[in-house]
PDB file of N, CA and C in Angstrom:
ATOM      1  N   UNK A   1       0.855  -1.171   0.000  1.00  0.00           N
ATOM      2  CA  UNK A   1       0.000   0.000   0.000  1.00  0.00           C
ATOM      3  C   UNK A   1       0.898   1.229   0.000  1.00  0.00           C
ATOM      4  N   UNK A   2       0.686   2.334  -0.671  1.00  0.00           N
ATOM      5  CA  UNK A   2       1.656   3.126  -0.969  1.00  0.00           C
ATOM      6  C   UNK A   2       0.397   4.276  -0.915  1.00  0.00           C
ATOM      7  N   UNK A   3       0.606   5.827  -0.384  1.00  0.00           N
ATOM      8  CA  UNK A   3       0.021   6.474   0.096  1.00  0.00           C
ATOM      9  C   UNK A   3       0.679   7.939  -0.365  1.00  0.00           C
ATOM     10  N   UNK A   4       0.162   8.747  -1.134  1.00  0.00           N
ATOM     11  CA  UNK A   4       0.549  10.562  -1.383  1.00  0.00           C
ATOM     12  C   UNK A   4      -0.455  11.227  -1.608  1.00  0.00           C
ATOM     13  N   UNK A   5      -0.529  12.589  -1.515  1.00  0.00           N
ATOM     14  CA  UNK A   5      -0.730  13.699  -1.604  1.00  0.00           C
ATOM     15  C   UNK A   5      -1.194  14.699  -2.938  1.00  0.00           C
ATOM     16  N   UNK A   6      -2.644  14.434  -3.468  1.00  0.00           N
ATOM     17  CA  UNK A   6      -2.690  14.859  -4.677  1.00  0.00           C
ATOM     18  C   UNK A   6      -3.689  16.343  -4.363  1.00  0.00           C
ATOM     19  N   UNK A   7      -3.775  17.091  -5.763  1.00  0.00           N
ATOM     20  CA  UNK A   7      -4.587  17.766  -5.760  1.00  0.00           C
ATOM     21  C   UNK A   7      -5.067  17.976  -6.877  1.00  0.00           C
ATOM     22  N   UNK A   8      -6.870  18.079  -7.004  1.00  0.00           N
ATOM     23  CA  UNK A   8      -7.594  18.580  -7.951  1.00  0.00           C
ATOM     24  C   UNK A   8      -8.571  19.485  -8.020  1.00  0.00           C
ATOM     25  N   UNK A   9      -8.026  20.459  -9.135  1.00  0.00           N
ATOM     26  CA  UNK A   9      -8.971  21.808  -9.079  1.00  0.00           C
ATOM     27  C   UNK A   9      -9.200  22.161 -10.120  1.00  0.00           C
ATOM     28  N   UNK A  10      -9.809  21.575 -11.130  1.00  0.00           N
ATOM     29  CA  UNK A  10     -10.518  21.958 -11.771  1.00  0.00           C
ATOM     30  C   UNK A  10     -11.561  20.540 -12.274  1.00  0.00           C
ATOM     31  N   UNK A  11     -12.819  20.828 -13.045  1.00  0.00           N
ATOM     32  CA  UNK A  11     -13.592  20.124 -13.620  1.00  0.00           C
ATOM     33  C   UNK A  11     -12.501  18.812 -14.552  1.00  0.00           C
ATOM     34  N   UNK A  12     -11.673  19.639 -15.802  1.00  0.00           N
ATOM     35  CA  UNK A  12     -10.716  18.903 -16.378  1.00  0.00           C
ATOM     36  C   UNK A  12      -9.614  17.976 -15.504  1.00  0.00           C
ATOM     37  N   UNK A  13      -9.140  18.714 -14.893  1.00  0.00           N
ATOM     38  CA  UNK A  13      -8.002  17.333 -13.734  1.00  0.00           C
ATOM     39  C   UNK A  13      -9.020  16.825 -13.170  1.00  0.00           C
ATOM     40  N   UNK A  14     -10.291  16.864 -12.938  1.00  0.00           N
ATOM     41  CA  UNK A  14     -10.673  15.526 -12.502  1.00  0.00           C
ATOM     42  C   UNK A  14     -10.937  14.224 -13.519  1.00  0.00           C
ATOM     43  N   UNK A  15     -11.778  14.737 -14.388  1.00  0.00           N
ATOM     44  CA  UNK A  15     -12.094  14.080 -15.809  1.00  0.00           C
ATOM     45  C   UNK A  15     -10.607  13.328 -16.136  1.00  0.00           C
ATOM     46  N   UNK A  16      -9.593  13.746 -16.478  1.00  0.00           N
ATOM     47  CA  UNK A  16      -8.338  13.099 -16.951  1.00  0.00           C
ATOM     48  C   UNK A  16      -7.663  12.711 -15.761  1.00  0.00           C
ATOM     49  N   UNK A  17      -7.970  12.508 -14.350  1.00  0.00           N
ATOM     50  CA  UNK A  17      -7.367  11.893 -13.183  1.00  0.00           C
ATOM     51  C   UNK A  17      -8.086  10.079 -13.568  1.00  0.00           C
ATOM     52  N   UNK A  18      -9.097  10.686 -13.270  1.00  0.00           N
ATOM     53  CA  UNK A  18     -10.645   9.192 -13.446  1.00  0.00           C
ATOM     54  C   UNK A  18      -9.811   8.579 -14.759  1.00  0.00           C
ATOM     55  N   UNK A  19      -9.828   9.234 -15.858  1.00  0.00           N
ATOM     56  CA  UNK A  19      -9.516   8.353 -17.116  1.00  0.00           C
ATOM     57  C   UNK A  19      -7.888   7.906 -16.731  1.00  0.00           C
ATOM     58  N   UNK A  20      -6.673   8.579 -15.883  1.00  0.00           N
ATOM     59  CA  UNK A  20      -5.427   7.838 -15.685  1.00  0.00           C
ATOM     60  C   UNK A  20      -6.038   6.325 -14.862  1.00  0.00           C
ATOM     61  N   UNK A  21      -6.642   6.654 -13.967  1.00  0.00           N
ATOM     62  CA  UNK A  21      -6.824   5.826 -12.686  1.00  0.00           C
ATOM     63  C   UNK A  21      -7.808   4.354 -12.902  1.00  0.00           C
ATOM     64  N   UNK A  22      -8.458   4.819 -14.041  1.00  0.00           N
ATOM     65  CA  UNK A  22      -9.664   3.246 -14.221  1.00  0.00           C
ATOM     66  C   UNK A  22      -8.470   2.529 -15.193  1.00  0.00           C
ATOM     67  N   UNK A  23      -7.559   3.060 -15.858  1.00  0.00           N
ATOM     68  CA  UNK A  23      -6.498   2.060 -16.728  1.00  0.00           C
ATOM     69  C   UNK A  23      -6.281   1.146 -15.882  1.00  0.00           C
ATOM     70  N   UNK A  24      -5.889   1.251 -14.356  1.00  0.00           N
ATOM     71  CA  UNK A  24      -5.018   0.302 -13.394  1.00  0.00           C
ATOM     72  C   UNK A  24      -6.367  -0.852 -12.851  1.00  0.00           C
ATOM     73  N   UNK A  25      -5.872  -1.829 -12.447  1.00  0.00           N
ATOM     74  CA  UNK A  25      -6.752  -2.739 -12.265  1.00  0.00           C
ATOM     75  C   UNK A  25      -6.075  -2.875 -10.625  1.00  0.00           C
ATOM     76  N   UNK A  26      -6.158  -1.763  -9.744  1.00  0.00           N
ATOM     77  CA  UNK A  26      -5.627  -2.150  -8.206  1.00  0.00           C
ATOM     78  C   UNK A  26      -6.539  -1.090  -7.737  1.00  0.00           C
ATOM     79  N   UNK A  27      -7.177  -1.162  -6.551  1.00  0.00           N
ATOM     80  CA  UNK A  27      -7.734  -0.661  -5.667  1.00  0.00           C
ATOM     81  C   UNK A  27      -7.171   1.090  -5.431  1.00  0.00           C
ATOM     82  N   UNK A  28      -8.098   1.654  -5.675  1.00  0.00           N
ATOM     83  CA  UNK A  28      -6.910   3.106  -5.196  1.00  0.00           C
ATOM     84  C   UNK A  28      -8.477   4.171  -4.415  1.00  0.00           C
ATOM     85  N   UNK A  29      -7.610   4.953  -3.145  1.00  0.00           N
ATOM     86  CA  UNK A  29      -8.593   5.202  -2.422  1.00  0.00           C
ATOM     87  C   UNK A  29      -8.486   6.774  -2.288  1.00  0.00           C
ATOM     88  N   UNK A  30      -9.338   7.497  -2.166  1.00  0.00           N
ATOM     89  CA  UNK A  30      -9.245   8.942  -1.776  1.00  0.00           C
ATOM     90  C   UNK A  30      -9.755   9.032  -0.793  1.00  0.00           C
ATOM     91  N   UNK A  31      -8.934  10.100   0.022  1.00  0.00           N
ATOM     92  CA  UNK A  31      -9.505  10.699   1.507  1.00  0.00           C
ATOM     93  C   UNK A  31      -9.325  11.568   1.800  1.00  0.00           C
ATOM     94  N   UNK A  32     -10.221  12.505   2.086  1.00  0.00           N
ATOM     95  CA  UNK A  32     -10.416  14.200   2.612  1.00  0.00           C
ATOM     96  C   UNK A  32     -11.058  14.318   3.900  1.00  0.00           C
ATOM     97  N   UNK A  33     -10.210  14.385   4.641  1.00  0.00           N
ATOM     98  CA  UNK A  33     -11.472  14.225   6.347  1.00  0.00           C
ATOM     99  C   UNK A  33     -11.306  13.072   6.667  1.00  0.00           C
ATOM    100  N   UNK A  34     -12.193  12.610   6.860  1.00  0.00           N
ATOM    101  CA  UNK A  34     -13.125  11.896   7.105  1.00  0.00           C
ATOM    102  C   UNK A  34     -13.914  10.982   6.200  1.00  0.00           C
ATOM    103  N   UNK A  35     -14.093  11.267   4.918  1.00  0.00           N
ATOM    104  CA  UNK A  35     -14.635  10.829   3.889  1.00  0.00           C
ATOM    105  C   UNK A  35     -13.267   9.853   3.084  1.00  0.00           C
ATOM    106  N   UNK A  36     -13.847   8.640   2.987  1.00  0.00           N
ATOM    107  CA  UNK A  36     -13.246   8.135   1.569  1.00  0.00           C
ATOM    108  C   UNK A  36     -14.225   7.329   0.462  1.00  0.00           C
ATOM    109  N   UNK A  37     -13.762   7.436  -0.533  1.00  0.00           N
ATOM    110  CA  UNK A  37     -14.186   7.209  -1.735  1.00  0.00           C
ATOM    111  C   UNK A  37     -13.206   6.196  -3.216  1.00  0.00           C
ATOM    112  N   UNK A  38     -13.745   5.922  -3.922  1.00  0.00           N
ATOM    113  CA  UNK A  38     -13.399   4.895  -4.938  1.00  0.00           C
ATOM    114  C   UNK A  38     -12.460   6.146  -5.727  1.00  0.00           C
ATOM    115  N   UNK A  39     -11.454   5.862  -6.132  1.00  0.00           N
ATOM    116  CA  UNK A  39     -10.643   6.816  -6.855  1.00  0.00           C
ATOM    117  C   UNK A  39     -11.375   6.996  -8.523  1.00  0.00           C
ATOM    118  N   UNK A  40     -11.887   5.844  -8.488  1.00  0.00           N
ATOM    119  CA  UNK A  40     -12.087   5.943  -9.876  1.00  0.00           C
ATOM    120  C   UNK A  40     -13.663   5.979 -10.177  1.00  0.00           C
ATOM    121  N   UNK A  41     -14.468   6.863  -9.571  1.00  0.00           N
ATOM    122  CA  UNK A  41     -15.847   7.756  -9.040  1.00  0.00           C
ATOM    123  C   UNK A  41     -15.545   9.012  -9.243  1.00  0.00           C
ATOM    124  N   UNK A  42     -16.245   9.445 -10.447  1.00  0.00           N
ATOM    125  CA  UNK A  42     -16.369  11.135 -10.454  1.00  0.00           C
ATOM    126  C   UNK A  42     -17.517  11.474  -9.065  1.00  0.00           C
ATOM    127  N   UNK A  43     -18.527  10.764  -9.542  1.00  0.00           N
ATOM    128  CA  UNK A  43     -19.034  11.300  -8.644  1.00  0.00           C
ATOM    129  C   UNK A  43     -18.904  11.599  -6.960  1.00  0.00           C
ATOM    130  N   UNK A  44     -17.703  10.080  -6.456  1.00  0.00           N
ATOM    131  CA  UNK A  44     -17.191  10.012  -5.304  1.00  0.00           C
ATOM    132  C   UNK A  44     -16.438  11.135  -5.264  1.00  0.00           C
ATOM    133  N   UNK A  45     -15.398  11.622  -5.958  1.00  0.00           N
ATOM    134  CA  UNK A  45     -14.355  12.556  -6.116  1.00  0.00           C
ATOM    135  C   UNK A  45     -15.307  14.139  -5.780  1.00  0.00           C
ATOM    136  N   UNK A  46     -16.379  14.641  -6.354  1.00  0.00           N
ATOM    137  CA  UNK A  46     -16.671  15.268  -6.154  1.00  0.00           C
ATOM    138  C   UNK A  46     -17.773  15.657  -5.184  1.00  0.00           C
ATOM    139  N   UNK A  47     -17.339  14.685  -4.271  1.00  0.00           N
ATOM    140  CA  UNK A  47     -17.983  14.555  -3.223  1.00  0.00           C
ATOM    141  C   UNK A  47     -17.389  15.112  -1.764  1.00  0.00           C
ATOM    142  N   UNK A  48     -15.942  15.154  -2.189  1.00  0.00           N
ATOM    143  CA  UNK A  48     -14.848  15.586  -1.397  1.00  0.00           C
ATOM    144  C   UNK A  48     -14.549  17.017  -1.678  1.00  0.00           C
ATOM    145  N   UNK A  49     -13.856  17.430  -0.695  1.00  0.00           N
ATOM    146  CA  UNK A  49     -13.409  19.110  -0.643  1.00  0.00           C
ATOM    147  C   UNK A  49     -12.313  19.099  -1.198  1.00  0.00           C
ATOM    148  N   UNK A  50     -12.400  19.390  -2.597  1.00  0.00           N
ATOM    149  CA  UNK A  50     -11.078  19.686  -3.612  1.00  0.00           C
ATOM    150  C   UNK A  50     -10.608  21.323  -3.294  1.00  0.00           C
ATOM    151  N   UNK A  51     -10.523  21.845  -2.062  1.00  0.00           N
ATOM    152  CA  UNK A  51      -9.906  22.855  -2.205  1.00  0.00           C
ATOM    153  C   UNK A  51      -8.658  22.446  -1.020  1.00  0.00           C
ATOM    154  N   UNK A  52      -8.640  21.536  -0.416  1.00  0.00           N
ATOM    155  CA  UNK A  52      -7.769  20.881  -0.201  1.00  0.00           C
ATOM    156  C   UNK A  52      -7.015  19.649  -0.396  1.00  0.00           C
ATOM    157  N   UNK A  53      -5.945  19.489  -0.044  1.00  0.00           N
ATOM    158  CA  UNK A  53      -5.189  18.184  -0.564  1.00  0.00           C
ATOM    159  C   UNK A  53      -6.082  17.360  -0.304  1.00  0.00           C
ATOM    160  N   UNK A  54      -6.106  15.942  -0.892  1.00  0.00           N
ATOM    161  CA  UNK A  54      -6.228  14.631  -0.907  1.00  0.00           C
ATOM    162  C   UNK A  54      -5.557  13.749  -0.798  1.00  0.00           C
ATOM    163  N   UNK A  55      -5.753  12.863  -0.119  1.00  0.00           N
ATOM    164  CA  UNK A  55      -4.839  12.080   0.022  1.00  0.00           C
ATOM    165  C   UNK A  55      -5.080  10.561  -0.571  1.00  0.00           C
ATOM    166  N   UNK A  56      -4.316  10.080  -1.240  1.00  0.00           N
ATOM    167  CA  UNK A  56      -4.148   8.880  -2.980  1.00  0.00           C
ATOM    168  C   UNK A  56      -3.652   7.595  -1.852  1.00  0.00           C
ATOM    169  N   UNK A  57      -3.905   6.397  -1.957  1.00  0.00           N
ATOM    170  CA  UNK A  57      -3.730   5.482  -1.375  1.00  0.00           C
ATOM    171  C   UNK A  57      -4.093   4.472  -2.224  1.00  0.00           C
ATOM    172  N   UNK A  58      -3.242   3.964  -2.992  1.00  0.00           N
ATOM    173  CA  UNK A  58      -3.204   2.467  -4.071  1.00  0.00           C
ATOM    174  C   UNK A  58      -2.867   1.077  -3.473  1.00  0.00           C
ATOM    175  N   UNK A  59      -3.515   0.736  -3.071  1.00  0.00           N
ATOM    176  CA  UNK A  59      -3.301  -0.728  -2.549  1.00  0.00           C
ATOM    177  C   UNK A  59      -2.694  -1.424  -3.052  1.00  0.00           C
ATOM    178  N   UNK A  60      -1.302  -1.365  -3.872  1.00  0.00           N
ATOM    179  CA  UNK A  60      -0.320  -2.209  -4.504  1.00  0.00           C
ATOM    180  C   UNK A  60       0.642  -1.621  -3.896  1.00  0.00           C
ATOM    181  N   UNK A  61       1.864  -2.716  -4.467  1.00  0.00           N
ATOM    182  CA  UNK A  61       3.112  -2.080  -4.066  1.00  0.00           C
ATOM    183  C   UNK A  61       3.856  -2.162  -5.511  1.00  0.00           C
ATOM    184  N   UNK A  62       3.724  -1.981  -6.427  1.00  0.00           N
ATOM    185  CA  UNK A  62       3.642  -1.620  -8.241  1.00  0.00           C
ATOM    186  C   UNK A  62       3.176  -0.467  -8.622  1.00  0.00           C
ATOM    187  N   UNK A  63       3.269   0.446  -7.907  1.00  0.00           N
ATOM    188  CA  UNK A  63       2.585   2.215  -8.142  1.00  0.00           C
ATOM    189  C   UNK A  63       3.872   2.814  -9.252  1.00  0.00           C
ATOM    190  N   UNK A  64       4.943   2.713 -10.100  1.00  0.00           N
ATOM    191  CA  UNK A  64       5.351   3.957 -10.377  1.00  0.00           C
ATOM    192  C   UNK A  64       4.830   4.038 -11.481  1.00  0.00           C
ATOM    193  N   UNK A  65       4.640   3.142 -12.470  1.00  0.00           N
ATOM    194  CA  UNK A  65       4.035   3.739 -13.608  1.00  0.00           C
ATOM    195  C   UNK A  65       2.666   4.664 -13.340  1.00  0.00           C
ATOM    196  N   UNK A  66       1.765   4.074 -12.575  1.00  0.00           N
ATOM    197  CA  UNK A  66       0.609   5.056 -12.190  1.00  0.00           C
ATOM    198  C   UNK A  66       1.132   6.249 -11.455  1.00  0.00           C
ATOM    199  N   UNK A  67       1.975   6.316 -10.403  1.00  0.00           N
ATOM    200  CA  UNK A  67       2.622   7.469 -10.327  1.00  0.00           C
ATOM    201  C   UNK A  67       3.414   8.800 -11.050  1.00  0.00           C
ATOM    202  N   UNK A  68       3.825   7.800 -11.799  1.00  0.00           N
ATOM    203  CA  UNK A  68       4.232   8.983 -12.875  1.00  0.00           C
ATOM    204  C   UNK A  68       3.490   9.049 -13.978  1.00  0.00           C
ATOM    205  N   UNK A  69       2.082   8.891 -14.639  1.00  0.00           N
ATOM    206  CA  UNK A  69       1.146   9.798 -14.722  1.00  0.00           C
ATOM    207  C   UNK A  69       0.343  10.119 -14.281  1.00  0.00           C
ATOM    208  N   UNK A  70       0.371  10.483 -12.828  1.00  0.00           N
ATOM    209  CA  UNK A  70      -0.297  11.455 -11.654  1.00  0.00           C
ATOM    210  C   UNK A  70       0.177  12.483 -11.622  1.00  0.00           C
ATOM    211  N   UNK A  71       2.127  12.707 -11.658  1.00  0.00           N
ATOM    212  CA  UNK A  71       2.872  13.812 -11.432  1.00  0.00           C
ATOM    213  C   UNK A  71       1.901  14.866 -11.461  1.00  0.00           C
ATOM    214  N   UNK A  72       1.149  15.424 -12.321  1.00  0.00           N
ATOM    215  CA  UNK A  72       0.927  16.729 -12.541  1.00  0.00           C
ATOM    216  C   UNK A  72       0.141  16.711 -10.973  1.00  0.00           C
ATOM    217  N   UNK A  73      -0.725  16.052 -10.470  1.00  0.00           N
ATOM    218  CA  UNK A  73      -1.552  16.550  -9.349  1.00  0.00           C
ATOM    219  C   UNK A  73      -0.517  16.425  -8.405  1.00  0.00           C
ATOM    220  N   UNK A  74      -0.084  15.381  -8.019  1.00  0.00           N
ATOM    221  CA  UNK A  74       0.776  15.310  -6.674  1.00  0.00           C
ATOM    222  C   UNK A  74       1.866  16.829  -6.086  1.00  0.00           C
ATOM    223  N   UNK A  75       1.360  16.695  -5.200  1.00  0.00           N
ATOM    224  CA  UNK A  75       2.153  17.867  -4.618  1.00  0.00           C
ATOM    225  C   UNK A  75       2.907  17.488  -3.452  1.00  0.00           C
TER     226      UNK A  75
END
């Protein structure tokens, strides 16, 4: 399980987050608060307070290719 720090703010980085994230066939989790959600749920995603970080949690231990096309959100 491997765990970082993303952010999304706009309509578009979410749309092209969802389309990186349903490619992978591993569990990946978002959490804001209190709340978590299916990474690969627009509607979960925007269910959360995108004016702060999020926090990305992929239940593999095989994350860099999915990691490095996340770069742009991760902070």
């Amino acid at each position: 399980m491997t765990t970082i720090e993303i952010r999304l703010t706009t309509l578009e980085d979410v749309r092209n987050f969802v389309n990186i994230v349903t490619r992978y066939d591993i569990d990946i989790d978002l959490c804001s608060g209190r709340y978590v959600v299916d990474a690969k749920s627009i509607m979960g995603i925007f269910s959360l307070d995108l004016l702060s970080p999020i926090k990305l949690t992929a239940h593999s231990e095989n994350t860099e290719k999915l990691f490095e096309e996340l770069k742009p959100y991760i902070i």
